[in-house]
Protein backbone atom coordinates (compact mmCIF):
# COMPACT_ATOMS: atom_id res chain seq x y z
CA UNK A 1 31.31 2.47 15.25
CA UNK A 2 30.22 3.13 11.74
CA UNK A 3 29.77 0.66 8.71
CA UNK A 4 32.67 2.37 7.24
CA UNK A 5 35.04 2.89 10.43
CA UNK A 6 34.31 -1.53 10.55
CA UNK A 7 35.40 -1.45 7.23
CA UNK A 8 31.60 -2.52 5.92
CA UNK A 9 31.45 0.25 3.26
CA UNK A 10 34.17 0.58 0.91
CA UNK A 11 34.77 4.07 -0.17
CA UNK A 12 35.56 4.08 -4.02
CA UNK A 13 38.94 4.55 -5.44
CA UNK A 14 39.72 7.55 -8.11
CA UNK A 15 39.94 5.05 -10.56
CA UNK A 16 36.99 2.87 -9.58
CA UNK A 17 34.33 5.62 -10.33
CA UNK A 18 32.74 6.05 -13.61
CA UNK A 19 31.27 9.85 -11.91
CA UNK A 20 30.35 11.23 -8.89
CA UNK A 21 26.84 10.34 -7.56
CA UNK A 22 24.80 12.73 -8.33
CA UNK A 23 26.50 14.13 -11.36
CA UNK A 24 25.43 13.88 -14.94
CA UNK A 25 27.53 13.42 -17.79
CA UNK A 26 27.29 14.04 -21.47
CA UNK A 27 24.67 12.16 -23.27
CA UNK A 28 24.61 10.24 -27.01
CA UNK A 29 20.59 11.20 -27.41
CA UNK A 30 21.89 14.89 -28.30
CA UNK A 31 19.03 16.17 -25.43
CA UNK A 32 19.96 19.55 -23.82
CA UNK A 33 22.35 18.80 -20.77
CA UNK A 34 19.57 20.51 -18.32
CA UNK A 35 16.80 18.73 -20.18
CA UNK A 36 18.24 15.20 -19.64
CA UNK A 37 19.32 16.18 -16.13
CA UNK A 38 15.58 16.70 -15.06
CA UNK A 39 14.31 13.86 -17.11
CA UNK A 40 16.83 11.64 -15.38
CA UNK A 41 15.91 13.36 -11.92
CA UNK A 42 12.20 12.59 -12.84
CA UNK A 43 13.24 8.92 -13.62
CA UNK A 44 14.83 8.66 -10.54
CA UNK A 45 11.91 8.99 -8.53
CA UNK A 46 10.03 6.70 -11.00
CA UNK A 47 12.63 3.81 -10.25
CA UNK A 48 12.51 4.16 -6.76
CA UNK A 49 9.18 4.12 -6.96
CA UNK A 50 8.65 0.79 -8.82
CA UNK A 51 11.69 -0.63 -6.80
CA UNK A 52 9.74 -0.26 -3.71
CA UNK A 53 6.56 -1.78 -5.79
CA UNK A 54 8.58 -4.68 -6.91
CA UNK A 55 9.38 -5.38 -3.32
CA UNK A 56 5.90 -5.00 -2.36
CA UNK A 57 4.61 -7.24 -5.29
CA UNK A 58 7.15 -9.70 -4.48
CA UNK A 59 6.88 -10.01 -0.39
CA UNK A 60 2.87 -10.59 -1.47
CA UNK A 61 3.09 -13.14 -3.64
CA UNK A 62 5.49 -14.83 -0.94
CA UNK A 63 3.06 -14.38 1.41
CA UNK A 64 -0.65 -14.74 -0.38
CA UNK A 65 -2.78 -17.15 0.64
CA UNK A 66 -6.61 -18.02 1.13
CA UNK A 67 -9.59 -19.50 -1.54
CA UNK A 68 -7.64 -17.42 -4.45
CA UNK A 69 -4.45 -18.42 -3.34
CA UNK A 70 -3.10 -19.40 -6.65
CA UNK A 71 -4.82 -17.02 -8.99
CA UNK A 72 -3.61 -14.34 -7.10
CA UNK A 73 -0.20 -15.83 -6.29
CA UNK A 74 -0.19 -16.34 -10.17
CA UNK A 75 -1.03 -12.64 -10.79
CA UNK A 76 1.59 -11.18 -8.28
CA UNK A 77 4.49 -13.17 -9.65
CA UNK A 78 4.09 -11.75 -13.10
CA UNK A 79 3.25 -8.43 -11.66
CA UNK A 80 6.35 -8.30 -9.34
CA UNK A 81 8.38 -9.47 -12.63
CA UNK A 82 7.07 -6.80 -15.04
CA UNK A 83 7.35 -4.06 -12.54
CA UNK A 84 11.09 -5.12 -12.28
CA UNK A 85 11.43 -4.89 -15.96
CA UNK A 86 10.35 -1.69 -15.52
CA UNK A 87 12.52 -0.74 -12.77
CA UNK A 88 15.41 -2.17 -14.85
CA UNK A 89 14.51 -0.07 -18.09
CA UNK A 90 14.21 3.30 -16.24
CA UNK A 91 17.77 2.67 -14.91
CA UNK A 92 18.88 1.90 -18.30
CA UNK A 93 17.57 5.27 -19.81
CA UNK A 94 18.92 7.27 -16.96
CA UNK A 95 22.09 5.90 -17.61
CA UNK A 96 21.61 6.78 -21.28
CA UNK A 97 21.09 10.28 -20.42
CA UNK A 98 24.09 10.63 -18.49
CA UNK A 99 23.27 10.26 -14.95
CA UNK A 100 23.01 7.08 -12.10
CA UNK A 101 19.96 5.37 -10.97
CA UNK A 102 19.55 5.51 -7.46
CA UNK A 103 21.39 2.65 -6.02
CA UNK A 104 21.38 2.04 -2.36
CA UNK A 105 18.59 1.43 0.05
CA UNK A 106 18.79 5.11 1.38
CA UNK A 107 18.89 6.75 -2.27
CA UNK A 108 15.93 4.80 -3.31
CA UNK A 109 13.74 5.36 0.07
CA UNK A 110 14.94 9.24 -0.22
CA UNK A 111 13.35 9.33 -4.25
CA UNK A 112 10.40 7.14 -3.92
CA UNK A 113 6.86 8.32 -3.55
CA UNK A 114 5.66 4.18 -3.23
CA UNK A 115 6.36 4.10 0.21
CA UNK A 116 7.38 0.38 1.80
CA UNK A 117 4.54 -1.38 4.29
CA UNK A 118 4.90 -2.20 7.85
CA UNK A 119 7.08 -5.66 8.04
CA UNK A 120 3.96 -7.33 10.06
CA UNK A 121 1.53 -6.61 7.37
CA UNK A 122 0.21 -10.20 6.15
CA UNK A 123 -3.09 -10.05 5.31
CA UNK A 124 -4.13 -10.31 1.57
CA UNK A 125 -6.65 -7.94 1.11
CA UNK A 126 -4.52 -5.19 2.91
CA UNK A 127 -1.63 -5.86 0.91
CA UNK A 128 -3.15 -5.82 -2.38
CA UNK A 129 -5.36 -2.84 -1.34
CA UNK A 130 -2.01 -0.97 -0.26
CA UNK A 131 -0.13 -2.50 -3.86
CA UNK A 132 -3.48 -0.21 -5.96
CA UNK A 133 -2.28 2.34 -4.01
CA UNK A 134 1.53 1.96 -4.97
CA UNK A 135 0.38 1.42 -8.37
CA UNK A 136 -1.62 4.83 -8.72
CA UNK A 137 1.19 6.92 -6.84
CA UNK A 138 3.34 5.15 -9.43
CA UNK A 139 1.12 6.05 -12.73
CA UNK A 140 0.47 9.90 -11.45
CA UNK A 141 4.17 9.89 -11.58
CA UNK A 142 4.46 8.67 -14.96
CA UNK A 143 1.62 10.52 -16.61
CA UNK A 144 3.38 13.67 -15.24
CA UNK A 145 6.85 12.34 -16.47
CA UNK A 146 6.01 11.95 -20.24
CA UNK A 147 4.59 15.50 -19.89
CA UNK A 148 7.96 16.12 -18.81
CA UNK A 149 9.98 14.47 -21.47
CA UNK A 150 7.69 15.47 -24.24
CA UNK A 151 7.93 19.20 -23.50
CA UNK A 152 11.91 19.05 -23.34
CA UNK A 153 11.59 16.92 -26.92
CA UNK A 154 12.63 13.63 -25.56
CA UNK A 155 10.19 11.19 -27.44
CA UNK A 156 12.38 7.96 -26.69
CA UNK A 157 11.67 8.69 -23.12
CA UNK A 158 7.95 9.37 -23.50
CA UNK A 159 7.28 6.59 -25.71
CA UNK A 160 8.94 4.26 -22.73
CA UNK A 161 7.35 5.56 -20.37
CA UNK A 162 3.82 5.45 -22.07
CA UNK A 163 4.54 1.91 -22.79
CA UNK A 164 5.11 1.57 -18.69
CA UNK A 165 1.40 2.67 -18.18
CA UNK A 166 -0.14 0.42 -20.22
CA UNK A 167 1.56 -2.51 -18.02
CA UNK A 168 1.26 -0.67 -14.79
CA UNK A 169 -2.22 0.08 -14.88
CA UNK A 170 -3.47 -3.18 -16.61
CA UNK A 171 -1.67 -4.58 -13.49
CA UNK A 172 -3.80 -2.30 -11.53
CA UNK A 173 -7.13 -2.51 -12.74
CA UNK A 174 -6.56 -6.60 -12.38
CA UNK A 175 -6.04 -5.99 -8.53
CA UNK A 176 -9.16 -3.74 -8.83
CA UNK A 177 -10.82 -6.86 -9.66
CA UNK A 178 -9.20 -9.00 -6.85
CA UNK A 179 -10.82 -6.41 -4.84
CA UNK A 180 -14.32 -6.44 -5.40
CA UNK A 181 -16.48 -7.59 -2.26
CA UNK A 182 -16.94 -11.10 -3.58
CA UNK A 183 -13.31 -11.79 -3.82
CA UNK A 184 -10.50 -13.14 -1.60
CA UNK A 185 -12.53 -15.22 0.75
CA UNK A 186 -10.74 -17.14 3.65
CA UNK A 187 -9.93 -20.74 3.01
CA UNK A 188 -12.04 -21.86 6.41
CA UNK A 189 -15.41 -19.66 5.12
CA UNK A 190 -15.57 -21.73 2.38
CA UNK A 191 -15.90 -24.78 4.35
């Protein structure tokens, strides 16, 4: 049986829709209806993309440990807390351009380019090294985005969006540092 046919999912009412998903509607910012529509399809795939880095960010600081335990632990909460500010302002402006973040677990896996790690993966140095990874997928996204917006005349969305790369790669030249070759020793080396 399906999640819907066990009555799981619960397929929206007429009247309990704001849209259809994957529709845009009118927006107050007076952009061009096409421009907003690819700026909010660009911003899609920048949300999923920093959802999936939050998630990452967060399962690592659950999981961190070694000499640098709380330094990095430290690091990762704030990390996994800005990149969810992020997250939550993208939505935001997609919604202010008339359209719907992605959502659900499949609409966010579909959009994002930061792809989710193995459920196994433990091991500090991995994680973080796989987190500078999410990080610069996440910024080459970015970059190209406020290309994007610019060149349609959306400077509230560039601005935002430049703002993002400051705190993304600050974020990511900090776990540059984490990984230089003298870092992240085991607990039991140092003894």
């Amino acid at each position: 049986m399906t999640r819907e046919q066990l009555g799981l999912v619960r397929e929206p009412e007429h009247g309990d829709r704001r849209q259809e998903w994957g529709t845009l509607d009118e927006n107050e910012l007076r952009i061009d209806r096409d421009d907003a529509e690819a700026v909010a399809d660009a911003l899609s795939v920048d949300f999923a993309g920093s959802f999936n880095l939050f998630y990452l960010l967060r399962k690592h600081f659950w999981t961190a440990e070694g000499a640098e335990f709380h330094e990095v632990a430290e690091f990762l909460e704030d990390a996994y807390k800005r990149t969810r500010a992020i997250n939550d302002d993208l939505a935001i402006r997609i919604v202010e351009l008339g359209g719907i973040p992605p959502n659900t677990p499949p609409t966010i896996q579909e959009r994002a380019a930061v792809h989710l790690e193995a459920e196994g993966l433990y091991d500090l140095r991995a994680s973080l090294a796989g987190d500078l990874d999410g990080y610069a997928t996440l910024v080459a996204s970015v970059r190209e985005h406020v290309d994007l917006a610019e060149g349609v005349g959306d400077s509230g969305t560039a601005e935002r969006l430049r703002d993002h790369l400051t705190t993304l790669e600050d974020d990511a030249h900090e776990i540059e540092q984490f990984l230089e070759d003298d870092t992240l020793v085991r607990e039991e080396a140092l003894d």
